[in-house]
C-alpha atoms as a PDB file:
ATOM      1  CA  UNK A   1     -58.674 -22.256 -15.399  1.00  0.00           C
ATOM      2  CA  UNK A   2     -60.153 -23.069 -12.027  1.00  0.00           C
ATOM      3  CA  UNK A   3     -63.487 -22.740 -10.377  1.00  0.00           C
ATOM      4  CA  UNK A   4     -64.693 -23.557  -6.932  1.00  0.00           C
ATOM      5  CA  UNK A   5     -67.192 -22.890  -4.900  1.00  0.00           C
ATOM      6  CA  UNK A   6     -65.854 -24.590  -1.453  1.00  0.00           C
ATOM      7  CA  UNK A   7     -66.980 -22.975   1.394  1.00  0.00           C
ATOM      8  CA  UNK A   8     -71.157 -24.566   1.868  1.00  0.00           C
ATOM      9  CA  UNK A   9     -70.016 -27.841  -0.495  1.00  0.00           C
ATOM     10  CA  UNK A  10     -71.289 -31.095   1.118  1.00  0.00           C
ATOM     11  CA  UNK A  11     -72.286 -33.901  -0.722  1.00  0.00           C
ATOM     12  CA  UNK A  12     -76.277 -32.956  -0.259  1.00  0.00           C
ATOM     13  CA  UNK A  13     -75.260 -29.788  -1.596  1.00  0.00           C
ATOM     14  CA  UNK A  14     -72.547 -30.928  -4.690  1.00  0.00           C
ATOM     15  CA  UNK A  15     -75.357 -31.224  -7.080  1.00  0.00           C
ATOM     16  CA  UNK A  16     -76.542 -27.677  -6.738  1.00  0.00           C
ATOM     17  CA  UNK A  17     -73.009 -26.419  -6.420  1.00  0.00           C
ATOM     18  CA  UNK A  18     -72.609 -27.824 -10.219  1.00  0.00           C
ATOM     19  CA  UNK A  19     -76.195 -26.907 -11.439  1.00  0.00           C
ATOM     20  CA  UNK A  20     -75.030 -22.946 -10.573  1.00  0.00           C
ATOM     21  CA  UNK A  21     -71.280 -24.094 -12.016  1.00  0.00           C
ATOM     22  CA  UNK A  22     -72.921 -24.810 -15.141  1.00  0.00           C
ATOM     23  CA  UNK A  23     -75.419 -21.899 -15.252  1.00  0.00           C
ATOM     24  CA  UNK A  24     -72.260 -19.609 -14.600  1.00  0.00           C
ATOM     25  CA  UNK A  25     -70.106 -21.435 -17.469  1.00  0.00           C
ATOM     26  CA  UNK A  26     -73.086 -20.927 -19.699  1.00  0.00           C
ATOM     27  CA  UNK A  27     -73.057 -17.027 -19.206  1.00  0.00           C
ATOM     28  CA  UNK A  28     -69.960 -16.278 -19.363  1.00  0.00           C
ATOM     29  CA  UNK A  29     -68.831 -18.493 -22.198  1.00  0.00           C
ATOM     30  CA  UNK A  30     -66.397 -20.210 -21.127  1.00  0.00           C
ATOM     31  CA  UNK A  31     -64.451 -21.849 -17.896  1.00  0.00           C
ATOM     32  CA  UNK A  32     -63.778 -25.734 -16.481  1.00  0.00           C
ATOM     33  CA  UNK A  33     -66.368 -28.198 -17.231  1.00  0.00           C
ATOM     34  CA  UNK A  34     -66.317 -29.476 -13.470  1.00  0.00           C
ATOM     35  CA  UNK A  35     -65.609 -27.375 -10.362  1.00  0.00           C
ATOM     36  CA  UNK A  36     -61.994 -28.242  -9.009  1.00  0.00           C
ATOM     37  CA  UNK A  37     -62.993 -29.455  -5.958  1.00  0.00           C
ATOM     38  CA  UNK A  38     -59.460 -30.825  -4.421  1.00  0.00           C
ATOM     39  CA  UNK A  39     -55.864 -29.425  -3.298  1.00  0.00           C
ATOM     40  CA  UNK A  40     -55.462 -26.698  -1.160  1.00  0.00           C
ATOM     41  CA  UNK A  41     -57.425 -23.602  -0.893  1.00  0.00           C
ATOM     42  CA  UNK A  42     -55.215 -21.054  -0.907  1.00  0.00           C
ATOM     43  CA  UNK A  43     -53.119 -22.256  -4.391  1.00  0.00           C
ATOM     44  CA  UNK A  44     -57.182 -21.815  -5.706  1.00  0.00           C
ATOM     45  CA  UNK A  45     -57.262 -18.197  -3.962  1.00  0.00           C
ATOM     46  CA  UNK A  46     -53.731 -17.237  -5.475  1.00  0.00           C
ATOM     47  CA  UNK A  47     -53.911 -18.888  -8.225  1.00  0.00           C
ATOM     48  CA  UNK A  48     -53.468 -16.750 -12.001  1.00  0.00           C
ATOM     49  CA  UNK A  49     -56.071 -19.502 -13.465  1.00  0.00           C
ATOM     50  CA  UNK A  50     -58.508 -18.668 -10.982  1.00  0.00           C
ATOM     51  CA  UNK A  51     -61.718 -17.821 -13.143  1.00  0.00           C
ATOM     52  CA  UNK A  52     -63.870 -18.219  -9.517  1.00  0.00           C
ATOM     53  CA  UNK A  53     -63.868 -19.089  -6.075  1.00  0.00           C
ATOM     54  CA  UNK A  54     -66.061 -18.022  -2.770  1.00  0.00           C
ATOM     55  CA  UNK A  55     -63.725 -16.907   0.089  1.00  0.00           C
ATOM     56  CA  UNK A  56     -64.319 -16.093   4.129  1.00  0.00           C
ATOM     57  CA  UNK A  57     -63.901 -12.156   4.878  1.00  0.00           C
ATOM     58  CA  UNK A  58     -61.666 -13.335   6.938  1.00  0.00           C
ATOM     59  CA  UNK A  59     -58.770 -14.265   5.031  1.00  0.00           C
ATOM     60  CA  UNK A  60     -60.028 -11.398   1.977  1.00  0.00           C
ATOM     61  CA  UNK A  61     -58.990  -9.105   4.551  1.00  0.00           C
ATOM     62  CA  UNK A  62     -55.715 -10.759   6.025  1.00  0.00           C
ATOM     63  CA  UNK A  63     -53.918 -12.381   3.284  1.00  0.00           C
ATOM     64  CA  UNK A  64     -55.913 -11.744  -0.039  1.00  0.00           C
ATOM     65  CA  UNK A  65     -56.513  -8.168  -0.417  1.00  0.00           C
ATOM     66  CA  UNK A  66     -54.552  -6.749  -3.023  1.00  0.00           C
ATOM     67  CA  UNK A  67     -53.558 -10.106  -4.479  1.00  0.00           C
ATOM     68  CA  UNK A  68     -57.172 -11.126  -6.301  1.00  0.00           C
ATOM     69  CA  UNK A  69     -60.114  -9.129  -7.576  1.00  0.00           C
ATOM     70  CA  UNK A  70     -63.276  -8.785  -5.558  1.00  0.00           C
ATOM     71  CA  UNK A  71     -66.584  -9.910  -7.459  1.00  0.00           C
ATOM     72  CA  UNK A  72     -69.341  -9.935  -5.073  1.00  0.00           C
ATOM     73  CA  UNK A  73     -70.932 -11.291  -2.101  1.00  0.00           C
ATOM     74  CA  UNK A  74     -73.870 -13.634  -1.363  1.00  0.00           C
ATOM     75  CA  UNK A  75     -77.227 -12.426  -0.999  1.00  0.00           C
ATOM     76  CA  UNK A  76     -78.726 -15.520   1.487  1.00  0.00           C
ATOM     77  CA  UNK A  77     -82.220 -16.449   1.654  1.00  0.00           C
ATOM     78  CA  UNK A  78     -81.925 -16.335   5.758  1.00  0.00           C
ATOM     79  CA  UNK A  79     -83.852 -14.365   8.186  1.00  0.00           C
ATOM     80  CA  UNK A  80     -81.490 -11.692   9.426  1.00  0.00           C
ATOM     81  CA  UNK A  81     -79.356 -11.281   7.060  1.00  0.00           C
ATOM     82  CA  UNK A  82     -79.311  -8.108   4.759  1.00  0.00           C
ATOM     83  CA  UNK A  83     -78.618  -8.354   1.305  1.00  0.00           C
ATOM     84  CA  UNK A  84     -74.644  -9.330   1.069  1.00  0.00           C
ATOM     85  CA  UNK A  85     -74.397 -10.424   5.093  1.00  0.00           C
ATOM     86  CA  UNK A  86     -74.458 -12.797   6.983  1.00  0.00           C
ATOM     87  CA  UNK A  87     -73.800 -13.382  11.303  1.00  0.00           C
ATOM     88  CA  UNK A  88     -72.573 -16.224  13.319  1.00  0.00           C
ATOM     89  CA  UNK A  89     -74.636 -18.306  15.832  1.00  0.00           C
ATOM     90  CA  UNK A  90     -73.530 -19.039  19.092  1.00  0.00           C
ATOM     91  CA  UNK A  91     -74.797 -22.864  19.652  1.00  0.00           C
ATOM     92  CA  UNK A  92     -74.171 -25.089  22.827  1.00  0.00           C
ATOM     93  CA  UNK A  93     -76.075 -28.234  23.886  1.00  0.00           C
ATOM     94  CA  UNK A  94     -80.293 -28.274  24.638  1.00  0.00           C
ATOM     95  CA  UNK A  95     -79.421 -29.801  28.044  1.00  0.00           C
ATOM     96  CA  UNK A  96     -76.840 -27.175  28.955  1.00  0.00           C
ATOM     97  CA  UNK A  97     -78.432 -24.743  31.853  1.00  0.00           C
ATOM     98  CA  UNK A  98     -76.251 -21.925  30.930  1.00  0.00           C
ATOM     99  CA  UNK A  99     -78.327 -19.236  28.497  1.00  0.00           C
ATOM    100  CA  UNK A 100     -75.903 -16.497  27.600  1.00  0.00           C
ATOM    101  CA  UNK A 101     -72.589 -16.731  25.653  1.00  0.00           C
ATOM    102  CA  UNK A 102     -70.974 -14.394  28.673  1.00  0.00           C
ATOM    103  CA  UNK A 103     -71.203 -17.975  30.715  1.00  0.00           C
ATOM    104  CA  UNK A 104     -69.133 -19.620  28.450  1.00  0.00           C
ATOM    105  CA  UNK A 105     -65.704 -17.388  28.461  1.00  0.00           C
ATOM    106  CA  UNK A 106     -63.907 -19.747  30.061  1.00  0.00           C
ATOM    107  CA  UNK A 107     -65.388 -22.925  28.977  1.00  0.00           C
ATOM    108  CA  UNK A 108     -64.171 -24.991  25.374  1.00  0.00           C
ATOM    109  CA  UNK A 109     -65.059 -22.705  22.594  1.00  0.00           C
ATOM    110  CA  UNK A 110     -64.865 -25.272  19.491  1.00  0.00           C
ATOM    111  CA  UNK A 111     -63.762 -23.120  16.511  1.00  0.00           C
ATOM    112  CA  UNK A 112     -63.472 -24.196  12.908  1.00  0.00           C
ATOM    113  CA  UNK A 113     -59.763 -21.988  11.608  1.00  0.00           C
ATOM    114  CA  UNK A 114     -57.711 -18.697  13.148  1.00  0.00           C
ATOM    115  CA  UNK A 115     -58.560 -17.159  10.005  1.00  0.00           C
ATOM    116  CA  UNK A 116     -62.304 -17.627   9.986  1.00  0.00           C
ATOM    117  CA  UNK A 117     -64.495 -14.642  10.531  1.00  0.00           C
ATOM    118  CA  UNK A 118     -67.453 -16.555  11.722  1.00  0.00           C
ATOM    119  CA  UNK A 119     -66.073 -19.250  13.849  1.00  0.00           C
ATOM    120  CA  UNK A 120     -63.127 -17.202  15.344  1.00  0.00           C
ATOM    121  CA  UNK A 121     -63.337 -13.433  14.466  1.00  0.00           C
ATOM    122  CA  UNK A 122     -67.096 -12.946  15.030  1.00  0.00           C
ATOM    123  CA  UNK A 123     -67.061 -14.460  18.634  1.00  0.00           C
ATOM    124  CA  UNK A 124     -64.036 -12.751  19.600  1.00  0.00           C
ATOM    125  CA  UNK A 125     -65.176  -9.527  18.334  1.00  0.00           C
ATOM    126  CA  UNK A 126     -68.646 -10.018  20.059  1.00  0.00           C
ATOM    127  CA  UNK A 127     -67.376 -11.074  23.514  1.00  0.00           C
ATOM    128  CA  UNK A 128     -64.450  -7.942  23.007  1.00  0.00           C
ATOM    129  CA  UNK A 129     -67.445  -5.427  22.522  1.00  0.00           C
ATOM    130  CA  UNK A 130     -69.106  -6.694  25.723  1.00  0.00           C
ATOM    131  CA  UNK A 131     -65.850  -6.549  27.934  1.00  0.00           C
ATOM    132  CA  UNK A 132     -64.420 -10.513  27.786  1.00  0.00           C
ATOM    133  CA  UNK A 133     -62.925 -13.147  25.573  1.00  0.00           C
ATOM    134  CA  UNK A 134     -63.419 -16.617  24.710  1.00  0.00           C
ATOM    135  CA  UNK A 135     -60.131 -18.232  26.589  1.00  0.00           C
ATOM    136  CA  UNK A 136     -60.294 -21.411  26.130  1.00  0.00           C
ATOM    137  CA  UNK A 137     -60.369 -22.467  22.893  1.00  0.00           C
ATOM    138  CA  UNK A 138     -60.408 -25.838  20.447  1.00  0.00           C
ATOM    139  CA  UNK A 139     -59.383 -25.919  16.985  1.00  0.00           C
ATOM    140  CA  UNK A 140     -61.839 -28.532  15.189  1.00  0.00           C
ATOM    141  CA  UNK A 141     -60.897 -27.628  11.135  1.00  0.00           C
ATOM    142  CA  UNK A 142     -64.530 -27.307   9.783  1.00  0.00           C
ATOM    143  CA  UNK A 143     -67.432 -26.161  10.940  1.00  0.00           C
ATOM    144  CA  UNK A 144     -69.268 -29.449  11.419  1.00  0.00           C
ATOM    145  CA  UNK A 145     -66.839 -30.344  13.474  1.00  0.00           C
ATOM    146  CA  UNK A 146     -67.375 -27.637  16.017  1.00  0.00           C
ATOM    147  CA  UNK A 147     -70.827 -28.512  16.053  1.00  0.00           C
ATOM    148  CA  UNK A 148     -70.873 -32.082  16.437  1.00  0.00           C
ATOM    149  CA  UNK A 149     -67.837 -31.442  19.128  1.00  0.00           C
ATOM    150  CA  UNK A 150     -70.691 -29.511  21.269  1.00  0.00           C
ATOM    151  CA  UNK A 151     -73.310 -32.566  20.820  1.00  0.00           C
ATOM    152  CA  UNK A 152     -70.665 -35.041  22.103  1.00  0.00           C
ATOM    153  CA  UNK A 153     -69.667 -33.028  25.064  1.00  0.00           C
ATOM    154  CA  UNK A 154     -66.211 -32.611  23.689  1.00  0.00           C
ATOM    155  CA  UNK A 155     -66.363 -29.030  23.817  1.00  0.00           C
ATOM    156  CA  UNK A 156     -69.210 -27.109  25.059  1.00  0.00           C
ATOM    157  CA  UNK A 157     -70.261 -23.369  22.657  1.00  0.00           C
ATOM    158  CA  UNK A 158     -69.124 -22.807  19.121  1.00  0.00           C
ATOM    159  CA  UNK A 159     -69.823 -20.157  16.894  1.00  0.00           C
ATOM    160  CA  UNK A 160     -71.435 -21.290  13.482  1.00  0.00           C
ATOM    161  CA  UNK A 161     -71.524 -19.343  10.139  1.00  0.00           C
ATOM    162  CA  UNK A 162     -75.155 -19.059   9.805  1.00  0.00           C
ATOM    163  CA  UNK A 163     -75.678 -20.830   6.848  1.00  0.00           C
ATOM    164  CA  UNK A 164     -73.530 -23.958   7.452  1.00  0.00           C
ATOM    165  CA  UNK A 165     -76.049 -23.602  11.129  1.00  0.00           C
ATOM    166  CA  UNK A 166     -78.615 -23.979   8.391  1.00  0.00           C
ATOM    167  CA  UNK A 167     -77.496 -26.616   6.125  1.00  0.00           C
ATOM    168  CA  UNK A 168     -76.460 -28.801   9.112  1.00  0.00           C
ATOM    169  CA  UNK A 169     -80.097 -28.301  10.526  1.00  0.00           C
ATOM    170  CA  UNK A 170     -81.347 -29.956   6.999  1.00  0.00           C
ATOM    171  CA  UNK A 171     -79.122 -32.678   6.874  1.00  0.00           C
ATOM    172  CA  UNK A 172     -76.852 -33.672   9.957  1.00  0.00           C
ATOM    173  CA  UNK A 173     -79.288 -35.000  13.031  1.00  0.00           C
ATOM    174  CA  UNK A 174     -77.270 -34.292  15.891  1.00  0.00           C
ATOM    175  CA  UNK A 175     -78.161 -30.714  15.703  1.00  0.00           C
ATOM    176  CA  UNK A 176     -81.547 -31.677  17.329  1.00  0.00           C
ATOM    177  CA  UNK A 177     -79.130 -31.650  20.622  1.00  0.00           C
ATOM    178  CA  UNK A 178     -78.111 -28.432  20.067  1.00  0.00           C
ATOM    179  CA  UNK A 179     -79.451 -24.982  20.758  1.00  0.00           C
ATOM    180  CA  UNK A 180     -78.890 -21.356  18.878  1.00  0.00           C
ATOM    181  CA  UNK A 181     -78.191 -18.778  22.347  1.00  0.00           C
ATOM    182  CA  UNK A 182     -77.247 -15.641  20.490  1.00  0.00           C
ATOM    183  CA  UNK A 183     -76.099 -14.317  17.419  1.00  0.00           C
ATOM    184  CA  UNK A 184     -73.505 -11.656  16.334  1.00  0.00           C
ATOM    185  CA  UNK A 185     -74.131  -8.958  14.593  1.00  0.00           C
ATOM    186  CA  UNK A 186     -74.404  -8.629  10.473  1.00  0.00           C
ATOM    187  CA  UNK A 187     -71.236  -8.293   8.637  1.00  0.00           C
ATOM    188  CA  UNK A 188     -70.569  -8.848   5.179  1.00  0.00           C
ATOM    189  CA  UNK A 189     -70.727 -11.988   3.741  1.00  0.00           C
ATOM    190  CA  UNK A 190     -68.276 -14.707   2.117  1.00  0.00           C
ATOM    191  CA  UNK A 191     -67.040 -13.158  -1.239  1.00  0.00           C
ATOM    192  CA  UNK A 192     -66.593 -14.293  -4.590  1.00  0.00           C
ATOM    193  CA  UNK A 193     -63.195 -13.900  -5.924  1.00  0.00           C
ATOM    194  CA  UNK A 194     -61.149 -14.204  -9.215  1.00  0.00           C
ATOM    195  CA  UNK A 195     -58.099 -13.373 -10.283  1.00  0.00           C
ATOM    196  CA  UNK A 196     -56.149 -10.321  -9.527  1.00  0.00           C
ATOM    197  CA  UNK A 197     -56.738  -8.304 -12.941  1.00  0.00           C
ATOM    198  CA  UNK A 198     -59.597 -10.430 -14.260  1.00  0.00           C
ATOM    199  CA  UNK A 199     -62.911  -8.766 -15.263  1.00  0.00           C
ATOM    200  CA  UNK A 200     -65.252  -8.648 -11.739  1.00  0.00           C
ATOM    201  CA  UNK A 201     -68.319  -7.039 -13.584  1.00  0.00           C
ATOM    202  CA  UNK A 202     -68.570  -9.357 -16.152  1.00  0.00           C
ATOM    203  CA  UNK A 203     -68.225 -12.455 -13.749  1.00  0.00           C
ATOM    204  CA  UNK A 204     -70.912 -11.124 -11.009  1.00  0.00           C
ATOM    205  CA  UNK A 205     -73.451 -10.678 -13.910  1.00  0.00           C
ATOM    206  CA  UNK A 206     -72.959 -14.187 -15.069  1.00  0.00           C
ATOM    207  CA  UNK A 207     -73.365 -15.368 -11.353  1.00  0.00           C
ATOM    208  CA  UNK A 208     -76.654 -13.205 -10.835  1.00  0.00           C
ATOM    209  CA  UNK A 209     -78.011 -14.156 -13.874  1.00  0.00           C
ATOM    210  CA  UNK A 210     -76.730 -18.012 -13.066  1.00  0.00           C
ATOM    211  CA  UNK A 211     -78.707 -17.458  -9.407  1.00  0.00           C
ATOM    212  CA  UNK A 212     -81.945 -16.210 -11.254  1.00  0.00           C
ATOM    213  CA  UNK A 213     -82.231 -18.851 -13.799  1.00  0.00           C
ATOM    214  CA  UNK A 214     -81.490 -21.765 -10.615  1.00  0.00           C
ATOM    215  CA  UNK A 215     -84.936 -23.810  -9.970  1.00  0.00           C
ATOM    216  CA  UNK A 216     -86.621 -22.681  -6.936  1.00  0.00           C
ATOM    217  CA  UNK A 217     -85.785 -25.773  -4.973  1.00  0.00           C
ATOM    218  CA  UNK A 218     -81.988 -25.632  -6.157  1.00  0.00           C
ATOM    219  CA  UNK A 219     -81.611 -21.641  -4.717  1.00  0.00           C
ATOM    220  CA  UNK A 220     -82.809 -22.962  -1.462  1.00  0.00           C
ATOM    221  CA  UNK A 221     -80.406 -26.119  -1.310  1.00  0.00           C
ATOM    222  CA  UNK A 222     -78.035 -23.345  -1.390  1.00  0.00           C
ATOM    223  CA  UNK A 223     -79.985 -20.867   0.743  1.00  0.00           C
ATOM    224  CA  UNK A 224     -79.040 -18.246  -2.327  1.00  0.00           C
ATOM    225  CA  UNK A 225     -81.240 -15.482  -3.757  1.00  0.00           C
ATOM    226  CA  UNK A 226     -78.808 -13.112  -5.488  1.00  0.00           C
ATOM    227  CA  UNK A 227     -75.393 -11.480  -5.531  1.00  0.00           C
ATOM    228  CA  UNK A 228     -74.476  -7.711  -4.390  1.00  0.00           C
ATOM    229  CA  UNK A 229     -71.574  -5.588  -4.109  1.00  0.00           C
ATOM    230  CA  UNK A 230     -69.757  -5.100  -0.854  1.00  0.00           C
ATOM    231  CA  UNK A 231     -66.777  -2.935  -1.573  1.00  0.00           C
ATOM    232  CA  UNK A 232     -63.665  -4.108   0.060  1.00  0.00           C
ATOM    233  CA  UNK A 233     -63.650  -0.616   2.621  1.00  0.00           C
ATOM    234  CA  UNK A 234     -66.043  -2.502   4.549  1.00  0.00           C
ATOM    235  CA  UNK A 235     -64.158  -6.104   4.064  1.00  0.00           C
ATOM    236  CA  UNK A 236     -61.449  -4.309   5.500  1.00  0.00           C
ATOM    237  CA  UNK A 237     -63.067  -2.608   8.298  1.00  0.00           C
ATOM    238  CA  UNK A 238     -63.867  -5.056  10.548  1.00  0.00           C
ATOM    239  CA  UNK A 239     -61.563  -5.855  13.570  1.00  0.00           C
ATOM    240  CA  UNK A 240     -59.082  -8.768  13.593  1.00  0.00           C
ATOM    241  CA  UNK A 241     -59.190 -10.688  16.876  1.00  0.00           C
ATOM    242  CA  UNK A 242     -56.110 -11.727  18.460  1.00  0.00           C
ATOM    243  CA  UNK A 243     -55.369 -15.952  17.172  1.00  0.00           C
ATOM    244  CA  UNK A 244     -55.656 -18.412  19.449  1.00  0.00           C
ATOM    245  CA  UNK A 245     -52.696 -19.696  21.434  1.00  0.00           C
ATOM    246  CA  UNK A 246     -50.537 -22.309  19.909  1.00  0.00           C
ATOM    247  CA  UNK A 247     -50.798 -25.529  20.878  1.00  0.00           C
ATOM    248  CA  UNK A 248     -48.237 -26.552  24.043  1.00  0.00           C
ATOM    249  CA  UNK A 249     -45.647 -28.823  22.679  1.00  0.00           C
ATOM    250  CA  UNK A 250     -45.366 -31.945  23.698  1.00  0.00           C
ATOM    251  CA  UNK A 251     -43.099 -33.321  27.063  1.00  0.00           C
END
């Protein structure tokens, strides 16, 4: 069997990652002693043995819908962010005279994967509802990156899944060079998967009950408070952004 919770592990984080491992393992009985925290992502996603994993909404939508079984989503302890959502922050340097996103459609957008909802999908979508796009972006791989990319002055605006914004702002000090100019709106949060065919009611009670039964101090590591049901309709509903161009090859 696997388990892994991937998407807000960092090594200040690990240890509360395992303490709500354990507390999950506990309720429902049975599972991996350890979280699988190595290979690739998607062989976890797609996997038969999957017992658990957190997704983005992103790739639930393009590429695992109809291929794994949707448990639940997030509720985050984070202003703004109803019970199963969460929104992307638009962040760009404290020294950089430019206040509105709008100014930044042709400068380097830093963006963490083509398949991420908050660091590709949610700014394009944004910027398409008020008329532009984003055209010049920067693939980085991870959200830290994009961030710490904008501090350096190697690109100049990413968009940040709000709680990585808030983990970074705990632990990574560049972020005091940084400033939050806008955020997008609400949509549903990361999901929890398992495997296509497995049991989702009986593995979102074990994670609820896991949440509850955290220590105060370990839910807010993790910026959790609970898990709800968003149905996959609304997964689903949200608009995929064109992906960014391919690299030119080389001369």
């Amino acid at each position: 069997m696997i388990a892994s919770l991937p998407m807000y592990d960092r090594p200040e984080t690990a240890v509360a990652n395992d303490t709500l491992w354990q507390g999950i393992r506990d309720a429902l009985g049975t599972g991996p002693e350890r979280l699988t925290r190595d290979g690739d992502l998607w062989d976890h996603w797609l996997s038969p043995d999957l017992l658990l994993s957190q997704t983005c909404g992103y790739p639930y939508r393009a590429r695992l819908h109809g291929r794994v079984t949707l448990v639940g989503s997030p509720v985050l302890d984070l202003p703004g962010c109803p019970p199963g959502f969460y929104y992307s922050v638009f962040v760009a340097r404290a020294d950089d005279p430019r206040t509105d996103p709008q100014e930044f459609a042709t400068a380097r957008l830093a963006y963490n994967d083509a398949l991420s909802q908050s660091g590709w999908a949610a700014p394009q979508n944004w910027a398409a509802a008020r008329g532009f796009a984003f055209t010049n972006p920067i693939h980085t791989g991870a959200h830290r990156t994009s961030a710490l990319a904008v501090a350096e002055g190697r690109t100049d605006i990413a968009a940040l899944d709000v709680l990585s914004w808030h983990l970074m702002q705990a632990h990574d000090p560049f972020t005091a060079g940084l400033r939050v100019l806008a955020h997008t709106d609400p949509t549903p949060a990361l999901p929890y998967i398992t495997a296509l065919g497995s049991d989702a009611d009986t593995m979102r009670a074990a994670v609820a009950h896991a949440i509850h039964a955290l220590p105060s101090d370990t839910r807010a590591t993790l910026g959790l408070k609970g898990i709800t049901f968003i149905t996959a309709t609304d997964y689903l509903a949200l608009p995929n952004p064109a992906p960014p161009p391919l690299p030119a090859p080389p001369n």
